[in-house]
PDB file of N, CA and C in Angstrom:
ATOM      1  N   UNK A   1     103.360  88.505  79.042  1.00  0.00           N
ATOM      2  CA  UNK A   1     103.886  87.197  79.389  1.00  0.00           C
ATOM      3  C   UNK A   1     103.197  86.740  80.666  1.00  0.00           C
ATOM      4  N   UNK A   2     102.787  85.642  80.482  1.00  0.00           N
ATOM      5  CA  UNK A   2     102.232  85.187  81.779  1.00  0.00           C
ATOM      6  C   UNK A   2     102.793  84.189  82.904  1.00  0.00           C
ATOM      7  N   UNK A   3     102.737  83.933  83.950  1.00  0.00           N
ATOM      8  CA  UNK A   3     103.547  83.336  84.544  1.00  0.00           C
ATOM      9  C   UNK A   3     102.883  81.976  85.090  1.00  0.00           C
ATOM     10  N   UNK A   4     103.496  80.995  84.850  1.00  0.00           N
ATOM     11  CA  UNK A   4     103.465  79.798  85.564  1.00  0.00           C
ATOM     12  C   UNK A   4     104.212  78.650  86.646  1.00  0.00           C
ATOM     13  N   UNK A   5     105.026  79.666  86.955  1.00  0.00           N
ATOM     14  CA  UNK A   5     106.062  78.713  87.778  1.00  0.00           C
ATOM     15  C   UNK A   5     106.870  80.125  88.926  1.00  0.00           C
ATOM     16  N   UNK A   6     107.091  79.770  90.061  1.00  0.00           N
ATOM     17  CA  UNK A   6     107.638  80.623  91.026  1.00  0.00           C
ATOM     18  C   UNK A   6     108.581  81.430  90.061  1.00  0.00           C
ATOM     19  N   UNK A   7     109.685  80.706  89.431  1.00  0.00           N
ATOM     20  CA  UNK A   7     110.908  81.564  88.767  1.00  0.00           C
ATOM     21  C   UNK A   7     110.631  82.478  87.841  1.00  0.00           C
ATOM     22  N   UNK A   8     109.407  82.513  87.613  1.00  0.00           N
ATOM     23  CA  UNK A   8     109.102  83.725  86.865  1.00  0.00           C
ATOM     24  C   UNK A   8     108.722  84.990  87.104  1.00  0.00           C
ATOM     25  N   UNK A   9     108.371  84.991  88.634  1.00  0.00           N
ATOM     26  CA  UNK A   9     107.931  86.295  89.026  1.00  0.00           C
ATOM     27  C   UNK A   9     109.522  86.886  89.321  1.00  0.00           C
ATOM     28  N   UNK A  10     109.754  87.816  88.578  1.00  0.00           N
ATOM     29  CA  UNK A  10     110.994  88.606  89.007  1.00  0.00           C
ATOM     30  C   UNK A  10     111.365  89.516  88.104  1.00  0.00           C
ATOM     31  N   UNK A  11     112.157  90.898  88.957  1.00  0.00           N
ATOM     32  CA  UNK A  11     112.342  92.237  87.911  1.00  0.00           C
ATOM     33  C   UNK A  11     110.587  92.721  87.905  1.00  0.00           C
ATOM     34  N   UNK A  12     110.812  93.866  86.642  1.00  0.00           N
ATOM     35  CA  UNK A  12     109.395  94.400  87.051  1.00  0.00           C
ATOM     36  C   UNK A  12     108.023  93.609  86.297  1.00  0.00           C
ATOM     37  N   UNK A  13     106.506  93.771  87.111  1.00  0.00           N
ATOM     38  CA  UNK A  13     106.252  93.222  86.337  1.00  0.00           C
ATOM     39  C   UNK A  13     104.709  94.189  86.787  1.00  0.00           C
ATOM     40  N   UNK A  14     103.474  93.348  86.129  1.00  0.00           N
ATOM     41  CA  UNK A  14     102.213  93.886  86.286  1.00  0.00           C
ATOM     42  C   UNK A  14     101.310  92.874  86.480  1.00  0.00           C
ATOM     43  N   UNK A  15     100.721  93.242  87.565  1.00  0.00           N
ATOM     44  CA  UNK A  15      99.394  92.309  88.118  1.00  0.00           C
ATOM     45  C   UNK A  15      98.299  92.311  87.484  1.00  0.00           C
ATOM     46  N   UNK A  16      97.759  91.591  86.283  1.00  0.00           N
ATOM     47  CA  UNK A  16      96.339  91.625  85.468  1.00  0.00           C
ATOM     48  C   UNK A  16      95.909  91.416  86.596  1.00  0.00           C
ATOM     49  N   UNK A  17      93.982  91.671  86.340  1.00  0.00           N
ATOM     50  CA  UNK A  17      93.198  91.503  87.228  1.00  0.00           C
ATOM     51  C   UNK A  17      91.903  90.792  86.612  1.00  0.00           C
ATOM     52  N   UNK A  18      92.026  91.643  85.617  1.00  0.00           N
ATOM     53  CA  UNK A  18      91.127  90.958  84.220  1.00  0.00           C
ATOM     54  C   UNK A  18      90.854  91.567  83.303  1.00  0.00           C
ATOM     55  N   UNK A  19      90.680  91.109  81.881  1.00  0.00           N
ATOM     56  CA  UNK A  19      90.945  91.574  80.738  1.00  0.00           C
ATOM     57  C   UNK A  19      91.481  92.981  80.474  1.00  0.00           C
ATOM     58  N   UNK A  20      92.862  92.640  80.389  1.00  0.00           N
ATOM     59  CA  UNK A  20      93.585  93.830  79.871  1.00  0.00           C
ATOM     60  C   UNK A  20      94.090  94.847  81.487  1.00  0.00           C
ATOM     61  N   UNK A  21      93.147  94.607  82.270  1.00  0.00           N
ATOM     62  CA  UNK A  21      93.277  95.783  83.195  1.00  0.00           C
ATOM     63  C   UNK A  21      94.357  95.274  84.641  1.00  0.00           C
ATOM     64  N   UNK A  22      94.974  96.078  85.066  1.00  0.00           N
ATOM     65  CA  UNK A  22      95.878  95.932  85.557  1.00  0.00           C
ATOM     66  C   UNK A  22      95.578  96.655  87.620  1.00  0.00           C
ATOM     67  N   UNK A  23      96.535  95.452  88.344  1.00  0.00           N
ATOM     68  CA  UNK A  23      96.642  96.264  90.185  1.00  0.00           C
ATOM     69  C   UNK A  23      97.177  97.913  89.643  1.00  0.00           C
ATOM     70  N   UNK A  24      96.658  98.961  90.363  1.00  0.00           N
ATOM     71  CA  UNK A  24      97.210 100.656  89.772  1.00  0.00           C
ATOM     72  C   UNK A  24      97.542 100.569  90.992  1.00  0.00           C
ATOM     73  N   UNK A  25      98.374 101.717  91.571  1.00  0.00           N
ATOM     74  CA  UNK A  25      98.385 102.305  92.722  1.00  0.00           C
ATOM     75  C   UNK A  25      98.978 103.902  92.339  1.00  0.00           C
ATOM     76  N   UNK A  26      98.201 104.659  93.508  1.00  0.00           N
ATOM     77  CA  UNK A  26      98.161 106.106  93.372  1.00  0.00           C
ATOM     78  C   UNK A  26      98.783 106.408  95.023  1.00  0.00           C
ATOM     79  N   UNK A  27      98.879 107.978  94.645  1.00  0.00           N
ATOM     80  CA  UNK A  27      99.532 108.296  95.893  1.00  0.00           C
ATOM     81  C   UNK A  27      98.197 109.304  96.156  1.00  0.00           C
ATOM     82  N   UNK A  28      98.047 109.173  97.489  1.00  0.00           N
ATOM     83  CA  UNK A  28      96.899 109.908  98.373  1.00  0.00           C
ATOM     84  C   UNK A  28      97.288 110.997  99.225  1.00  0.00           C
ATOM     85  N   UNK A  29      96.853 111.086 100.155  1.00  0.00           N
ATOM     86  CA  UNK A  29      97.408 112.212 100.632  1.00  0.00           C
ATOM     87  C   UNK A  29      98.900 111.463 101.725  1.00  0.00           C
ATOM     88  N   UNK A  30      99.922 112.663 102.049  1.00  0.00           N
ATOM     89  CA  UNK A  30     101.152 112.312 102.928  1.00  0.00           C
ATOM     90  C   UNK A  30     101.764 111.321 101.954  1.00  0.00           C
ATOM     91  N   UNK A  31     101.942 110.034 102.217  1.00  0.00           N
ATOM     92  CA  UNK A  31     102.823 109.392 101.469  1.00  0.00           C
ATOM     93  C   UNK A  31     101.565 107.569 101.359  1.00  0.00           C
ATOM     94  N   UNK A  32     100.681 107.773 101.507  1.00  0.00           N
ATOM     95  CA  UNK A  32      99.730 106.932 101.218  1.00  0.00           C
ATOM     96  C   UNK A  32      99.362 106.857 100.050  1.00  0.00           C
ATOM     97  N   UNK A  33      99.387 104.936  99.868  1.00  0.00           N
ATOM     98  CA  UNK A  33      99.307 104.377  97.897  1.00  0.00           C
ATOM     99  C   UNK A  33      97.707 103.751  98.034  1.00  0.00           C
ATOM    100  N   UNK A  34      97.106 104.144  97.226  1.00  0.00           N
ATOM    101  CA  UNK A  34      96.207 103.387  97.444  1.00  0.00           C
ATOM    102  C   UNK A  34      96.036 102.776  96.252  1.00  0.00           C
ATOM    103  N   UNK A  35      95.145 100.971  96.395  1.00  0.00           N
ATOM    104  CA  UNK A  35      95.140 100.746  95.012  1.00  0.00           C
ATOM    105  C   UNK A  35      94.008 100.251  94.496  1.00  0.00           C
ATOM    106  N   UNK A  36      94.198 100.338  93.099  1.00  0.00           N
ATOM    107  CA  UNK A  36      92.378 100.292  92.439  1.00  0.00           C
ATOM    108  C   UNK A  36      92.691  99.599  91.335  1.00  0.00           C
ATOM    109  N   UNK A  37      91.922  99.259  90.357  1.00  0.00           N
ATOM    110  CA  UNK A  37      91.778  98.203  89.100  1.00  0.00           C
ATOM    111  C   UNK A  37      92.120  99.477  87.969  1.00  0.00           C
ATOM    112  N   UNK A  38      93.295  99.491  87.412  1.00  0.00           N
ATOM    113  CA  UNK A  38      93.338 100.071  86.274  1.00  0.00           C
ATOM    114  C   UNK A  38      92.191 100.580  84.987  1.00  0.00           C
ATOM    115  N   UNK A  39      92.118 101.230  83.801  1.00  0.00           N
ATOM    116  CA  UNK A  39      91.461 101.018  82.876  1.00  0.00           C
ATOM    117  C   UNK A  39      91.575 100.175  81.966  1.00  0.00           C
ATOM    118  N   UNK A  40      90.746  99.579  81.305  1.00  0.00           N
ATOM    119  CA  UNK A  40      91.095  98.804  80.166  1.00  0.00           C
ATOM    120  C   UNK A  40      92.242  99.526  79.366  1.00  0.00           C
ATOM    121  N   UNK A  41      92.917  98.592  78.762  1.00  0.00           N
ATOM    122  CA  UNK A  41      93.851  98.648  77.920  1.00  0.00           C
ATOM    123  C   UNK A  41      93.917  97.985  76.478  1.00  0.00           C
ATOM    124  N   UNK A  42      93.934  98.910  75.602  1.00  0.00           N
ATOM    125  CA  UNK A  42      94.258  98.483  74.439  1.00  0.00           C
ATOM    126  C   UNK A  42      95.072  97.287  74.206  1.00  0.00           C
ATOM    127  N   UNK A  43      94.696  96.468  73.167  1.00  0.00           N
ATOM    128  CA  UNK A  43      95.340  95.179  72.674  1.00  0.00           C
ATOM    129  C   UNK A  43      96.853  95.870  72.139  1.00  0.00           C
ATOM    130  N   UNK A  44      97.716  95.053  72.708  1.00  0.00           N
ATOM    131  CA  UNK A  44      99.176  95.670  72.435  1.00  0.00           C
ATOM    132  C   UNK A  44      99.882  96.838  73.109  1.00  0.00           C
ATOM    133  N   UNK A  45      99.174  97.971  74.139  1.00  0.00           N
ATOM    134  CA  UNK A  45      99.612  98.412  74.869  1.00  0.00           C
ATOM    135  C   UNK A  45      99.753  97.776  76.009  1.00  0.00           C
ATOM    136  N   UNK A  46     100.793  97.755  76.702  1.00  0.00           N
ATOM    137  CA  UNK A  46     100.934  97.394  78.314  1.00  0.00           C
ATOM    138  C   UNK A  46     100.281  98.233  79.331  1.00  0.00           C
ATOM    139  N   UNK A  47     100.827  98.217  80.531  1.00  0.00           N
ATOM    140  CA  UNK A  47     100.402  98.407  81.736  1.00  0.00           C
ATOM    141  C   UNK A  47     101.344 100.110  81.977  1.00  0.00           C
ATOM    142  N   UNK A  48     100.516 100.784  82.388  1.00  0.00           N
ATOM    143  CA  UNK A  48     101.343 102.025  82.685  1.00  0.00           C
ATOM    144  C   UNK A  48     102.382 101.983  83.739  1.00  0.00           C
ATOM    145  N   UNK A  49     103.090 103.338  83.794  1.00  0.00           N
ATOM    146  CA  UNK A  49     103.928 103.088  84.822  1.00  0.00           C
ATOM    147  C   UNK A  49     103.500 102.841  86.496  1.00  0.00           C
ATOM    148  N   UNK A  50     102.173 103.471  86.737  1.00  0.00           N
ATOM    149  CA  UNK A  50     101.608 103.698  87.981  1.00  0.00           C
ATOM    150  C   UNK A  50     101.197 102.086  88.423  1.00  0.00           C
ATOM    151  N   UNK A  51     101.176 100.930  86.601  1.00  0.00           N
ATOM    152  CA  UNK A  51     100.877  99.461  87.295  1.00  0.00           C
ATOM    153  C   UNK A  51     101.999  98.714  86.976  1.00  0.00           C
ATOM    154  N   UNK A  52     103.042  99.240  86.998  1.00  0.00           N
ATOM    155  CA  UNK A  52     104.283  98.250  87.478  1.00  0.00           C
ATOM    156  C   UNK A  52     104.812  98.338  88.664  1.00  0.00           C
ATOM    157  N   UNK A  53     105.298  96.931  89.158  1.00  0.00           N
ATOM    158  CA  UNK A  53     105.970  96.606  90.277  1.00  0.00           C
ATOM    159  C   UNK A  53     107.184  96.118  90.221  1.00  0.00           C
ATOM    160  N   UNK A  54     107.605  96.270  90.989  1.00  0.00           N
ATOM    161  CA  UNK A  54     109.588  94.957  91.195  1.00  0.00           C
ATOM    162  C   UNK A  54     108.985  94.236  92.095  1.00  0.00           C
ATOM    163  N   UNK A  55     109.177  92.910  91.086  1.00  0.00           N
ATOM    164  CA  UNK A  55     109.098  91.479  92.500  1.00  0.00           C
ATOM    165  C   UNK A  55     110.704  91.038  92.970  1.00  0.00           C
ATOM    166  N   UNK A  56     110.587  91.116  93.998  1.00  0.00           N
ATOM    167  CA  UNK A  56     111.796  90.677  95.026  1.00  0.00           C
ATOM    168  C   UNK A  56     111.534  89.326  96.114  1.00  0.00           C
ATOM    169  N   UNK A  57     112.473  88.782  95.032  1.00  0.00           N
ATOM    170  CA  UNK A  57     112.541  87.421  95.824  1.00  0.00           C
ATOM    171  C   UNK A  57     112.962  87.209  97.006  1.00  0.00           C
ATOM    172  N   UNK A  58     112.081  86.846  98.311  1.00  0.00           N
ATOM    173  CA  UNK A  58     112.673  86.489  99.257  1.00  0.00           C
ATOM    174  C   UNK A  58     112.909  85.543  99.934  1.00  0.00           C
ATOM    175  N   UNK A  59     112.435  84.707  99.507  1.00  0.00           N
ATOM    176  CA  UNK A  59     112.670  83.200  99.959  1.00  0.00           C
ATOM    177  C   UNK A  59     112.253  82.059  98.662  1.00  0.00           C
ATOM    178  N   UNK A  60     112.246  80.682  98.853  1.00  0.00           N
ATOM    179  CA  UNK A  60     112.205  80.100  97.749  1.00  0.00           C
ATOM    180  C   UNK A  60     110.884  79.933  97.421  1.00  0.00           C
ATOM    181  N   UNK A  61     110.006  80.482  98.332  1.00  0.00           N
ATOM    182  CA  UNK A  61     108.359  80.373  97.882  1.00  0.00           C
ATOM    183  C   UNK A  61     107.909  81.805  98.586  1.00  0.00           C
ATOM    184  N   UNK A  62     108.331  82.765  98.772  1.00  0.00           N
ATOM    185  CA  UNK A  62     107.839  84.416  98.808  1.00  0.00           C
ATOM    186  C   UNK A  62     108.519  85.453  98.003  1.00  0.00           C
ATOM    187  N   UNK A  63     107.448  86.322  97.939  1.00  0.00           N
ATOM    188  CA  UNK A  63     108.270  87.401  97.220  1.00  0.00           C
ATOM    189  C   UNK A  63     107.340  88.763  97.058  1.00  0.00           C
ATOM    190  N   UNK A  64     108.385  90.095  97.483  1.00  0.00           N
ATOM    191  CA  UNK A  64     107.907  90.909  97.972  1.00  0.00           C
ATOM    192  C   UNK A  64     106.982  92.066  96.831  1.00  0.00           C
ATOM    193  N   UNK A  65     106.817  92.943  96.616  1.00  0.00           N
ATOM    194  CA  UNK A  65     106.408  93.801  95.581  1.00  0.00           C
ATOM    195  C   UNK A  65     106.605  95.278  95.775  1.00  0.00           C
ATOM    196  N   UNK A  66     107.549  95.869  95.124  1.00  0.00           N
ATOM    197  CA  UNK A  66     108.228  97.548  95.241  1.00  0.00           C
ATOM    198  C   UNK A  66     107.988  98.297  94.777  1.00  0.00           C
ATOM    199  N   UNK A  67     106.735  99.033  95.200  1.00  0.00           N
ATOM    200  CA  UNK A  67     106.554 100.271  94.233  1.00  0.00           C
ATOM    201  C   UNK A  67     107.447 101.169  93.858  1.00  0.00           C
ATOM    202  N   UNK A  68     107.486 101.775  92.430  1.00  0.00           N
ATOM    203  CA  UNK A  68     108.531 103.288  92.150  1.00  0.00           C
ATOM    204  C   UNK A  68     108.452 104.519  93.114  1.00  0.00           C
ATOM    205  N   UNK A  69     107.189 104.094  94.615  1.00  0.00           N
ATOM    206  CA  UNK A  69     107.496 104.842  95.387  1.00  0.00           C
ATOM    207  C   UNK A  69     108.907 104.396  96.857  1.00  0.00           C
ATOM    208  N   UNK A  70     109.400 103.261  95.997  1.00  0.00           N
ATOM    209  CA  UNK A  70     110.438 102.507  97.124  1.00  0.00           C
ATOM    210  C   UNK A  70     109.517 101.792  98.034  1.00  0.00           C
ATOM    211  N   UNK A  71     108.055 102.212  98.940  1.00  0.00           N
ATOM    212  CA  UNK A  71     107.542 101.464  99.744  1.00  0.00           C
ATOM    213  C   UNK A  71     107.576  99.701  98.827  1.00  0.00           C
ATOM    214  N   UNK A  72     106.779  98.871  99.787  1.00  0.00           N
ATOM    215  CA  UNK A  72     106.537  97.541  99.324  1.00  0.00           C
ATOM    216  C   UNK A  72     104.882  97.555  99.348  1.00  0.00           C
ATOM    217  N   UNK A  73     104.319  96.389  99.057  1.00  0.00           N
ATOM    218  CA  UNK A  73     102.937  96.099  98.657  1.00  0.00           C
ATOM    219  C   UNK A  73     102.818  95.079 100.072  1.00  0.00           C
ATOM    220  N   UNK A  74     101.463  95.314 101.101  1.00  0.00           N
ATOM    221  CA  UNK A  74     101.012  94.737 102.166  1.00  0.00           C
ATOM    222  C   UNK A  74      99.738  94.727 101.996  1.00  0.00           C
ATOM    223  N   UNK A  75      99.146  93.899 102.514  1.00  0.00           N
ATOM    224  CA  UNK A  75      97.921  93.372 103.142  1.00  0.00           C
ATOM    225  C   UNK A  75      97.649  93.907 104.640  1.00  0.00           C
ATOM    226  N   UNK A  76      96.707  94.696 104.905  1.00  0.00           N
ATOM    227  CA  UNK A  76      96.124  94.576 106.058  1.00  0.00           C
ATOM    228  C   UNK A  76      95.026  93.604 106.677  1.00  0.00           C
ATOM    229  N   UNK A  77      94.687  93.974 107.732  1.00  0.00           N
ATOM    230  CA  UNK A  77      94.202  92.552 108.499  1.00  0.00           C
ATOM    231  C   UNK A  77      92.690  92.538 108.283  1.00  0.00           C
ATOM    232  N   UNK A  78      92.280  93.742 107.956  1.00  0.00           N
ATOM    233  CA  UNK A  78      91.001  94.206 106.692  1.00  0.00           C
ATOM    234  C   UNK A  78      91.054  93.435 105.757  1.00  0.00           C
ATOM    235  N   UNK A  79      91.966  93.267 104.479  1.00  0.00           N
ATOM    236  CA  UNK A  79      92.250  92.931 103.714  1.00  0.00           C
ATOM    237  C   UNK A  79      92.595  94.116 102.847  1.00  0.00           C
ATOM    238  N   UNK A  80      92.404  95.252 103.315  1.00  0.00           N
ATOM    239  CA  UNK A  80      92.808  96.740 102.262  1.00  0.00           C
ATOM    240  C   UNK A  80      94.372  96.229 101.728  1.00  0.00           C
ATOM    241  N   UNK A  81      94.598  96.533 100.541  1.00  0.00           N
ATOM    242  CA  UNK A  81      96.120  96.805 100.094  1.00  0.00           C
ATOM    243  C   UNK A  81      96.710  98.126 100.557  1.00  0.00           C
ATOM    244  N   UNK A  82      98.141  98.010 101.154  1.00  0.00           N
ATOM    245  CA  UNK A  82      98.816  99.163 101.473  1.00  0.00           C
ATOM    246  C   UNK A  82     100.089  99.028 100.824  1.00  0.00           C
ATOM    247  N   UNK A  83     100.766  99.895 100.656  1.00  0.00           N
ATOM    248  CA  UNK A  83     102.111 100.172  99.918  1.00  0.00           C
ATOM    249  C   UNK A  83     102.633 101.550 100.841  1.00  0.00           C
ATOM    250  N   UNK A  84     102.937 101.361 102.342  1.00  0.00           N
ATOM    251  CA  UNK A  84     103.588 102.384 103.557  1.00  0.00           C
ATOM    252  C   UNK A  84     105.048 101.763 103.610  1.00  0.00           C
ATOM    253  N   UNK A  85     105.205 100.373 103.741  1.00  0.00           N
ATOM    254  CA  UNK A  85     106.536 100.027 104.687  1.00  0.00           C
ATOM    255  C   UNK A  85     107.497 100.034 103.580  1.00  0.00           C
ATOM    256  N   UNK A  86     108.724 100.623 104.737  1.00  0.00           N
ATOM    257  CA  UNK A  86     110.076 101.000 103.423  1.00  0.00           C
ATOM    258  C   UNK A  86     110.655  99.445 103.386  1.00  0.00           C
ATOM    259  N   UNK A  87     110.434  98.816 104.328  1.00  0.00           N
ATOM    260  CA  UNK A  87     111.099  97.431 104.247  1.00  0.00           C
ATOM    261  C   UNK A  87     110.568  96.167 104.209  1.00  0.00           C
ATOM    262  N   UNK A  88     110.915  95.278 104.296  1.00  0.00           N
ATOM    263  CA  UNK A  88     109.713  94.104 103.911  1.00  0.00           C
ATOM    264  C   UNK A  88     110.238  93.068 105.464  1.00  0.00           C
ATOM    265  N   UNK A  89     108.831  92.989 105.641  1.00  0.00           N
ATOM    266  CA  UNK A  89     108.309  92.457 107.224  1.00  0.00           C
ATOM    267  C   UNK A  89     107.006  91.226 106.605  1.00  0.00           C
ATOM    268  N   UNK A  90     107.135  90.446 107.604  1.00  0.00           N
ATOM    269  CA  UNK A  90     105.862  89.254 107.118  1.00  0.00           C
ATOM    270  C   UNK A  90     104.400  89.874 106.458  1.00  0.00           C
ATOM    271  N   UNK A  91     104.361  91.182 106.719  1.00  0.00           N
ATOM    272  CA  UNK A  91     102.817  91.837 105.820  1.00  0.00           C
ATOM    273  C   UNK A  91     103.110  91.612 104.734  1.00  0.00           C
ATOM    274  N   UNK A  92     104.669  92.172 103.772  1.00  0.00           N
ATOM    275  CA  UNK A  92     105.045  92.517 102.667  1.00  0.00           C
ATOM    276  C   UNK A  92     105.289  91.387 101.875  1.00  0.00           C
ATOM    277  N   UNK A  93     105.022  90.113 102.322  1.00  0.00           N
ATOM    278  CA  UNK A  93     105.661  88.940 101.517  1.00  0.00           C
ATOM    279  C   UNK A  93     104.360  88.302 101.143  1.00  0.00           C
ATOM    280  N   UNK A  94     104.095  87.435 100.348  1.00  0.00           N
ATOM    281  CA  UNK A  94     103.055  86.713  99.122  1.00  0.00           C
ATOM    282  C   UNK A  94     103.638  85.646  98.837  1.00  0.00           C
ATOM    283  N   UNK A  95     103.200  84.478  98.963  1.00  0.00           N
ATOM    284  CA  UNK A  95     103.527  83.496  98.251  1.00  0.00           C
ATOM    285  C   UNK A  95     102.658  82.906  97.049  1.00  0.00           C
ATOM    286  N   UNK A  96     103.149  82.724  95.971  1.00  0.00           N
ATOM    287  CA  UNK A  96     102.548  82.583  94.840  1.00  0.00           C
ATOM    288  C   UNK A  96     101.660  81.120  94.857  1.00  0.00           C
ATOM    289  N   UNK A  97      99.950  81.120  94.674  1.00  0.00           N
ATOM    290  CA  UNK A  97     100.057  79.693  94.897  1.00  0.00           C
ATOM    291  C   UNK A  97      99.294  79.395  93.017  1.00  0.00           C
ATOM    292  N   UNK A  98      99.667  78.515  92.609  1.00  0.00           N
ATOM    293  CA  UNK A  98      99.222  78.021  91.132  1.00  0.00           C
ATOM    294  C   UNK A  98      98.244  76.931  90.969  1.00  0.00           C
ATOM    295  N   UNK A  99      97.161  77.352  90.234  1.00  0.00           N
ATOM    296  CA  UNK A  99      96.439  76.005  90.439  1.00  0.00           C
ATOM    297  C   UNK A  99      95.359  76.167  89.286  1.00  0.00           C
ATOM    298  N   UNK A 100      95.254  75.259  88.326  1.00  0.00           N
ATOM    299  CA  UNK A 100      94.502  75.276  86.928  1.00  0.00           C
ATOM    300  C   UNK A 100      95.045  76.507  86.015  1.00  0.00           C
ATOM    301  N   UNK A 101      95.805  76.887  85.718  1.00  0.00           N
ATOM    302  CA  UNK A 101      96.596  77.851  85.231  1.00  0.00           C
ATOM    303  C   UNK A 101      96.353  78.936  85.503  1.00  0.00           C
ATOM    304  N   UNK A 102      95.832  79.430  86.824  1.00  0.00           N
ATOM    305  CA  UNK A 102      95.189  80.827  86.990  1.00  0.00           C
ATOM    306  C   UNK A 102      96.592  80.736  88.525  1.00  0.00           C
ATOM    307  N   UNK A 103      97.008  82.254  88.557  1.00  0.00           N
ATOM    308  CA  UNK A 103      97.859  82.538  90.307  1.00  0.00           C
ATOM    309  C   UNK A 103      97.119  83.077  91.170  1.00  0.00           C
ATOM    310  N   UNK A 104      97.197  82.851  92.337  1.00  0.00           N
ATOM    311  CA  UNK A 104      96.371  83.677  93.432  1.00  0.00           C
ATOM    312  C   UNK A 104      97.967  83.934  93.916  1.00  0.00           C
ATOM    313  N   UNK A 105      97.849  85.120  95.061  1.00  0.00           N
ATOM    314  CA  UNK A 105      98.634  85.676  95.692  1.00  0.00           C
ATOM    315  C   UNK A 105      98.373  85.461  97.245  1.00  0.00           C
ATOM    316  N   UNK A 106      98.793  84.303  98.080  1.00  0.00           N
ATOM    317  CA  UNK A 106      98.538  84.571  99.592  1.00  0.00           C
ATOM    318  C   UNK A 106      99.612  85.646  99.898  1.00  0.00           C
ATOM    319  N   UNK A 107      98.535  86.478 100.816  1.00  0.00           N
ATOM    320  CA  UNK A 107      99.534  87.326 101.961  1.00  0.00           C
ATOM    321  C   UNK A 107     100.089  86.388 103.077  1.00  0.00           C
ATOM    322  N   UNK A 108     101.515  86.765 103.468  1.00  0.00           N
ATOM    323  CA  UNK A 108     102.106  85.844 104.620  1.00  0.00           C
ATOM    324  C   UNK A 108     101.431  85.860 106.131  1.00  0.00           C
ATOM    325  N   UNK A 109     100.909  87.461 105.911  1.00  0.00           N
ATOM    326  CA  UNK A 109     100.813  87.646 107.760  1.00  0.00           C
ATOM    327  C   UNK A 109      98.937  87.624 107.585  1.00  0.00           C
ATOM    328  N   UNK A 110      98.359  87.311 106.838  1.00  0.00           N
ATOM    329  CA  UNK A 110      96.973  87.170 107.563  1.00  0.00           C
ATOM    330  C   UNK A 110      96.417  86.654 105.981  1.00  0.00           C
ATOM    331  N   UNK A 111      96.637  85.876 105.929  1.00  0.00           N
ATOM    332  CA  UNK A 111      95.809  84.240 104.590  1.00  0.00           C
ATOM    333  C   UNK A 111      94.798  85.051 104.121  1.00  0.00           C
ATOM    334  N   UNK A 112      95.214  86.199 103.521  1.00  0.00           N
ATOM    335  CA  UNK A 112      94.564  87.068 102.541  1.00  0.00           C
ATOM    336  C   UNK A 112      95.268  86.944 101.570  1.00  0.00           C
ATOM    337  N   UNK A 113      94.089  86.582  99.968  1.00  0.00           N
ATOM    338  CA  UNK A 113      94.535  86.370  98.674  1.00  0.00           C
ATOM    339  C   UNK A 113      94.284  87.764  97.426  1.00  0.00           C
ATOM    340  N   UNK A 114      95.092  87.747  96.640  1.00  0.00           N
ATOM    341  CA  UNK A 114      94.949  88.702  95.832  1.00  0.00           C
ATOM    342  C   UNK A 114      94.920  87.964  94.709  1.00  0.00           C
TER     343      UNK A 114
END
């Protein structure tokens, strides 16, 4: 299902990236996620468990992303993706922006897009 409107990002979901392949995140060493572009995926299989997220709405135009490791999904000032903080702080929030039917993802704390 694809999304076109803020009210749809919510509960769990999976970040395509392109054809078929999905945002992954792995655990590294200590409690570090790191994340990489999934494998292709078969027509009719979904996204594994390692590429689902919970979007959590936090305001009427942000919303956060929860890995099954409880951390959230951040942007550093690099632009690296991190998934460390147990709670959600201006790194952890995204606002969805829509435009020709494709979503980009701004980060809140440094106008980095995913």
């Amino acid at each position: 299902i694809s999304v076109s409107k803020f009210s749809d990002i919510s509960g769990p979901i999976a970040i395509e990236l392109a054809d078929m392949r999905y945002l992954r995140y792995e655990v590294e060493s200590g409690n570090d996620l790191a994340f990489c572009v999934g494998a292709s995926t078969a027509i009719g299989e979904g996204p594994s468990d390692k590429e689902i997220l919970l979007a959590v709405k936090m305001t009427d135009n942000k919303v956060a992303f929860k890995t099954a490791y409880d951390t959230y999904v951040s942007c550093g000032s690099d632009g690296v993706l991190l998934a460390r903080a147990q709670a959600v702080g201006e790194r952890e929030q995204w606002e969805p922006i829509f435009q020709d039917g494709q979503l980009a993802l701004l980060n809140s704390a440094n106008s980095k897009f995913l």
